[in-house]
Protein backbone atom coordinates (compact mmCIF):
# COMPACT_ATOMS: atom_id res chain seq x y z
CA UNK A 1 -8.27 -6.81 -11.44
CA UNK A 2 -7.88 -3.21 -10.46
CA UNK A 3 -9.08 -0.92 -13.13
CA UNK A 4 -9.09 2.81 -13.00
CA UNK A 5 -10.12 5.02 -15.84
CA UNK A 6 -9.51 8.73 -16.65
CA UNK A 7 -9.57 9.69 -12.97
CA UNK A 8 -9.04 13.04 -12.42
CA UNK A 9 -9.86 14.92 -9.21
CA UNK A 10 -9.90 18.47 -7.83
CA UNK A 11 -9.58 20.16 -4.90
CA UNK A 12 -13.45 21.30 -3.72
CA UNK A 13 -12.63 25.32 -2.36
CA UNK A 14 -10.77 26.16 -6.08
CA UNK A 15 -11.41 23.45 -7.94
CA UNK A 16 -7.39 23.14 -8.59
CA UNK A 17 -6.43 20.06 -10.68
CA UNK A 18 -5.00 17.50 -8.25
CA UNK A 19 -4.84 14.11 -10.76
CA UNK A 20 -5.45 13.93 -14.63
CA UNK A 21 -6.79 11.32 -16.43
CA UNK A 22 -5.43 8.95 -13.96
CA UNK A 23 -5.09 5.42 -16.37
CA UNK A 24 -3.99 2.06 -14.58
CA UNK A 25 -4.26 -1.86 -14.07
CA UNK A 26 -3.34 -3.64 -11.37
CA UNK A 27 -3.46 -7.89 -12.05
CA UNK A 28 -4.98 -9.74 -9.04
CA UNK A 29 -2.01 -10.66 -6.77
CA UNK A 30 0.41 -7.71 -8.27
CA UNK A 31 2.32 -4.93 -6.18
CA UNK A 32 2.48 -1.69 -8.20
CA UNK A 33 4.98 0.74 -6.56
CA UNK A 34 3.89 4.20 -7.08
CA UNK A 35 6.69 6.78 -6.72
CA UNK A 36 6.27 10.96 -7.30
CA UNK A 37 7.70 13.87 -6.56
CA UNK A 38 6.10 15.30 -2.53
CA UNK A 39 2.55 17.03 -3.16
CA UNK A 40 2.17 15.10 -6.76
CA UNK A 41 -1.29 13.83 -5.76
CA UNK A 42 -0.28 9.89 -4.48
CA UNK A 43 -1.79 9.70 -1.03
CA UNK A 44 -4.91 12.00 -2.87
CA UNK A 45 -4.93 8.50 -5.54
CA UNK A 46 -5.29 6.46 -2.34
CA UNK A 47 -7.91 8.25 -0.79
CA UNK A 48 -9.71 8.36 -4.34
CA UNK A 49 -9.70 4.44 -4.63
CA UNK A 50 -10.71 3.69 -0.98
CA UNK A 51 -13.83 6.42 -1.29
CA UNK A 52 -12.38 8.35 1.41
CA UNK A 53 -12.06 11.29 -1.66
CA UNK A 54 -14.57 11.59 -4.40
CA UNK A 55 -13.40 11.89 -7.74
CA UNK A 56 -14.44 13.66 -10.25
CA UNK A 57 -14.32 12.46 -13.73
CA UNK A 58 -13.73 8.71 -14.79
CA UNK A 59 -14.42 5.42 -12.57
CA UNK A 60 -12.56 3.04 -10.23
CA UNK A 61 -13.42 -0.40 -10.84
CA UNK A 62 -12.88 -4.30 -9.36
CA UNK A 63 -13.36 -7.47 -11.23
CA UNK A 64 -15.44 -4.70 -13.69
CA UNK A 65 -17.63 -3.69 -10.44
CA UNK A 66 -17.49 -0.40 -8.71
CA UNK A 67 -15.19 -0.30 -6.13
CA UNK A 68 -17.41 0.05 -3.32
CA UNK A 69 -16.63 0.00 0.46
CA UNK A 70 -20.08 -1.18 1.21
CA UNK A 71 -19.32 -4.04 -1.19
CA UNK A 72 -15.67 -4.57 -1.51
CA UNK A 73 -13.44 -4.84 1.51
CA UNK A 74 -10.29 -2.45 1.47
CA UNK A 75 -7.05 -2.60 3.80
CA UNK A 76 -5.82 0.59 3.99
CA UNK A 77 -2.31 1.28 6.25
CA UNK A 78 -1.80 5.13 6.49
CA UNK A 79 1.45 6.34 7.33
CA UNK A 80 0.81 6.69 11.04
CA UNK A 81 -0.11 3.38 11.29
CA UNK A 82 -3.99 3.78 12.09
CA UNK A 83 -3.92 2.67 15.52
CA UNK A 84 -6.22 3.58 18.32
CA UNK A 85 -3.93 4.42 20.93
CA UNK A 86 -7.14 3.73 23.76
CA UNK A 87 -7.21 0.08 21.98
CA UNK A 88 -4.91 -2.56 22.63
CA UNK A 89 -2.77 -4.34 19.65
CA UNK A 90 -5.12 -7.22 19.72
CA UNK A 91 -8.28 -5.20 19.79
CA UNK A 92 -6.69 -2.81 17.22
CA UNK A 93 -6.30 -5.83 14.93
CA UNK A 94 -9.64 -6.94 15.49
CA UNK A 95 -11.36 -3.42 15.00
CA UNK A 96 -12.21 -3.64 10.98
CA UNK A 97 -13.07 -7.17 11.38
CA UNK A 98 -16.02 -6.03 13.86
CA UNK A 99 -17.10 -2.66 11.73
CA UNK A 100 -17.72 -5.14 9.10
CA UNK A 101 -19.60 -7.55 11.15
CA UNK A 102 -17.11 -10.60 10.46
CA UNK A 103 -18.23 -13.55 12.69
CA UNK A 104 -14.44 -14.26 14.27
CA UNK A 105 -14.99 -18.48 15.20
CA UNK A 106 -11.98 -20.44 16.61
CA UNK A 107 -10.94 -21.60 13.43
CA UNK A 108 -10.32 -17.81 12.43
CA UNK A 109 -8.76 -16.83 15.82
CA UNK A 110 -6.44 -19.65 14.96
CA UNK A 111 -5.35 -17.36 12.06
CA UNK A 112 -5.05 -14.45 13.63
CA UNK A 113 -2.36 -15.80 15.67
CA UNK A 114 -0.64 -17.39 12.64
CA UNK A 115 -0.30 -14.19 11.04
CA UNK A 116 0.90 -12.29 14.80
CA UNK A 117 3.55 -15.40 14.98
CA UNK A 118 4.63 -14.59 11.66
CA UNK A 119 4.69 -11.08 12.19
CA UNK A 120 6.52 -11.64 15.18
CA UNK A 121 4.01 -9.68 17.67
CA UNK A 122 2.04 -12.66 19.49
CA UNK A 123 3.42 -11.42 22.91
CA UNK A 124 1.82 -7.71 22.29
CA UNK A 125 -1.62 -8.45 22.07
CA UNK A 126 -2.73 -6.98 25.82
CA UNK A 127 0.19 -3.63 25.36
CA UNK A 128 -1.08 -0.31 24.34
CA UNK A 129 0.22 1.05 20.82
CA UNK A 130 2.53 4.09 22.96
CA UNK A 131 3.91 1.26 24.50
CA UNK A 132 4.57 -0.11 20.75
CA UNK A 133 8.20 1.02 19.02
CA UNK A 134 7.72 1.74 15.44
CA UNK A 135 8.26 -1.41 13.76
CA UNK A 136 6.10 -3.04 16.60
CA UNK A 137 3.34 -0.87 15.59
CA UNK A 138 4.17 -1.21 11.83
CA UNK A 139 3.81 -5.20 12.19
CA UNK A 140 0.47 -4.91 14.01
CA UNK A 141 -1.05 -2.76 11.12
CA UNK A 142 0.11 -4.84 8.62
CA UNK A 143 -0.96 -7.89 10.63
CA UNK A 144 -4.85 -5.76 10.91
CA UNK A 145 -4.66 -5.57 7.34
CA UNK A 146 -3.95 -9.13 6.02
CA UNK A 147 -6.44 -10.30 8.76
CA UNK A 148 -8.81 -8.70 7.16
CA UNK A 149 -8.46 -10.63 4.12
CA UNK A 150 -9.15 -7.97 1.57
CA UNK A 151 -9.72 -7.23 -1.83
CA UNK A 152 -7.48 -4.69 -2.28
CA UNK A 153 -4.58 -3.60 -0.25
CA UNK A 154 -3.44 -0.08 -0.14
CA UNK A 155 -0.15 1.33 1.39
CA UNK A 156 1.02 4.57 1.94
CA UNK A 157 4.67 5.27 3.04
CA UNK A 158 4.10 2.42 5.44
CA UNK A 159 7.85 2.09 5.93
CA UNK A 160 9.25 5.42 5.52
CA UNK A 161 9.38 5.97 9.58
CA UNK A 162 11.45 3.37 10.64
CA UNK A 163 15.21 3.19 10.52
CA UNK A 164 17.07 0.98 7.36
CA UNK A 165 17.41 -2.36 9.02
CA UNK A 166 13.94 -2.49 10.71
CA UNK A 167 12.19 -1.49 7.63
CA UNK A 168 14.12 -4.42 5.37
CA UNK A 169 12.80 -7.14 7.99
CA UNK A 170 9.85 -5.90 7.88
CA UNK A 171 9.56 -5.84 4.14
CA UNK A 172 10.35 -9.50 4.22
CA UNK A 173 8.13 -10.08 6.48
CA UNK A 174 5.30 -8.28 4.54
CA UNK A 175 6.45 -10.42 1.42
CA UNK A 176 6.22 -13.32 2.99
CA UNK A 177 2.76 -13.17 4.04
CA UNK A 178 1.69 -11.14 0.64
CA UNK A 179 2.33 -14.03 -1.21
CA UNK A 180 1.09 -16.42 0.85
CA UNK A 181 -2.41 -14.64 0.53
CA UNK A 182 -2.20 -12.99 -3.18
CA UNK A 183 -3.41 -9.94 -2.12
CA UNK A 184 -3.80 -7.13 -4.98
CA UNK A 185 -1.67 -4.12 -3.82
CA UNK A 186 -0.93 -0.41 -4.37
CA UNK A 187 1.51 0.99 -2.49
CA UNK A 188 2.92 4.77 -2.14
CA UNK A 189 7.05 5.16 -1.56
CA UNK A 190 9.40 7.95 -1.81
CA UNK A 191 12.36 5.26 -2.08
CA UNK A 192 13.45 4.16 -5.57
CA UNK A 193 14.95 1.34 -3.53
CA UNK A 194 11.79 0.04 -1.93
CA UNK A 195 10.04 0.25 -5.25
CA UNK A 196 12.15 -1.71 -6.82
CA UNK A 197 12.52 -4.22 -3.63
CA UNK A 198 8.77 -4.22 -3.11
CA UNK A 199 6.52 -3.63 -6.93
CA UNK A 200 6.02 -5.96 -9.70
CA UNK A 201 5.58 -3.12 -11.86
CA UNK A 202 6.62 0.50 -10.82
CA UNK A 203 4.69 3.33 -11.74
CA UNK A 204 5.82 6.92 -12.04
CA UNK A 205 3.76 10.29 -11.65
CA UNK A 206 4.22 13.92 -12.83
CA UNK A 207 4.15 16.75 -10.59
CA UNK A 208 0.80 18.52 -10.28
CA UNK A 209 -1.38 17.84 -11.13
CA UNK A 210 -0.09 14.26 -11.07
CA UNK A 211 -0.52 12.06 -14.09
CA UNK A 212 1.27 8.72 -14.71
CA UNK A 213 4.28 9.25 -17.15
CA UNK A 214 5.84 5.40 -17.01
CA UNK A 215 4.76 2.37 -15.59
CA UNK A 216 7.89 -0.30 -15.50
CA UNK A 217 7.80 -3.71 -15.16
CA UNK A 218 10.37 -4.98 -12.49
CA UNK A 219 12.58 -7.36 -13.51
CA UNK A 220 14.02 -7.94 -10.10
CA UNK A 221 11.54 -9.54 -8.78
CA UNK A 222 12.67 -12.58 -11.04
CA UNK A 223 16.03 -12.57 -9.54
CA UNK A 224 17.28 -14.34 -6.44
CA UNK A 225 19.12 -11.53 -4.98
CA UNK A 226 17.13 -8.53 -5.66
CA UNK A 227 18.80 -5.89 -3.59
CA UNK A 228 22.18 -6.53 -5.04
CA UNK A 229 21.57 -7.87 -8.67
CA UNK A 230 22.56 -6.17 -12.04
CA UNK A 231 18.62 -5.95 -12.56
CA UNK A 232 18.41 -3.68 -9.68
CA UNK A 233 21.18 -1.62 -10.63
CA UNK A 234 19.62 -0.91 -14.02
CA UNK A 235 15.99 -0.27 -12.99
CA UNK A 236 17.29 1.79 -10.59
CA UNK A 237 19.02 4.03 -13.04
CA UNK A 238 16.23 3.74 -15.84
CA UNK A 239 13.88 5.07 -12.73
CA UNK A 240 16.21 8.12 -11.79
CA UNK A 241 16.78 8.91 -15.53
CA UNK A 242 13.00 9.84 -15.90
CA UNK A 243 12.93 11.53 -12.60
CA UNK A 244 15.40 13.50 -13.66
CA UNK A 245 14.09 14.86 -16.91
CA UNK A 246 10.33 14.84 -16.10
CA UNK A 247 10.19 16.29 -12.81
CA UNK A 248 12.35 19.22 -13.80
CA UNK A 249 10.34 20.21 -16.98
């Protein structure tokens, strides 16, 4: 289990409030769907949980252990993918499994090219990422993350460049392979749609400095058709409802 604890964190030059008393728990295997108004601190909560931004109050912890880089592994996908465009797809994938010193045997490679087949990108592995479209390169971080096998998965806007019928494929696709794996996730959207499509539980933030006002369990991912079902319809209006009145206070 995720576990983070009266985070807050500031800005270093002003020491402006960017999160307050940031409270949360994320089950092993769960999606939470984070959703806030532009500039509300989510990519800041991110950056906080994966070390790459200290915090300054409170702790971040997993399975009641520090979350650690050095001791925890964490996929991160950024929303310009993350790719090194000097690398090819196949090296790109491989790239955190080397900084961590992962011994890659056949048995392993074998894997790898499960999850490209899956992800539909096994013939890309010698192409460059400019040679990539966006859902190509979209696939091949995703693929980089579940290869790594992490901990902790952590998303931000990975979907919100590509146009609406390549980003629903690829949201199956990342389903499909999230729940084959279990995979404890936090992911950062602007769409109410995607939120509801993607999180077991969706959590709202405040403007700044951002502070979690709801946290919603998702019915619709119970249902068989989730983008269409009465459930979605509801959440979806429960959602805007406290958009509405707390972002406007």
């Amino acid at each position: 289990m995720l576990e983070i604890k009266n985070v807050d964190v500031y800005y270093d030059k002003n020491q402006s409030e960017v999160l307050r008393e940031i409270n949360l728990q994320v089950k092993t295997g769960e999606i939470h769907a984070i959703i806030g108004p532009s500039g509300c601190g989510k990519s800041t909560l991110l950056k906080a949980i994966s070390g790459l931004t200290p915090y300054s109050n409170g702790e971040i912890l997993l399975n009641k252990e520090k979350l650690s880089a050095k001791h925890h592994t964490i996929g991160l996908i950024p929303q310009n993918y993350g790719l090194l465009p000097w690398k090819t797809v196949f090296d790109n994938i491989l790239l955190p499994l080397n900084i961590k010193g992962r011994q890659i045997d056949k048995a392993f490679l074998n894997y790898i090219d499960e999850v490209m087949e899956k992800l539909e990108i096994s013939t890309l592995k010698e192409r460059f990422p400019n040679n990539l479209s966006g859902g190509q390169k979209q696939r091949v971080a995703i693929a980089r993350s579940f290869i790594l096998q992490p901990d902790i998965l952590l998303m931000d806007e990975p979907f919100s460049a590509l146009d609406a019928l390549t980003r629903e494929n690829i949201q199956e696709l990342f389903l499909k392979i999230w729940k084959e794996q279990n995979i404890t996730t936090l992911l950062i959207t602007h769409s109410v749609e995607e939120a509801i499509y993607l999180g077991t539980k969706i959590v709202i933030m405040s403007p700044l400095p951002g502070r979690i006002i709801k946290i919603l369990d998702n019915p619709v991912q119970k249902v068989e058709n989730k983008r269409t079902s009465v459930e979605h319809l509801q959440i979806a209006t429960d959602i805007r409802n406290i958009m509405t009145k707390e972002w406007k206070k």
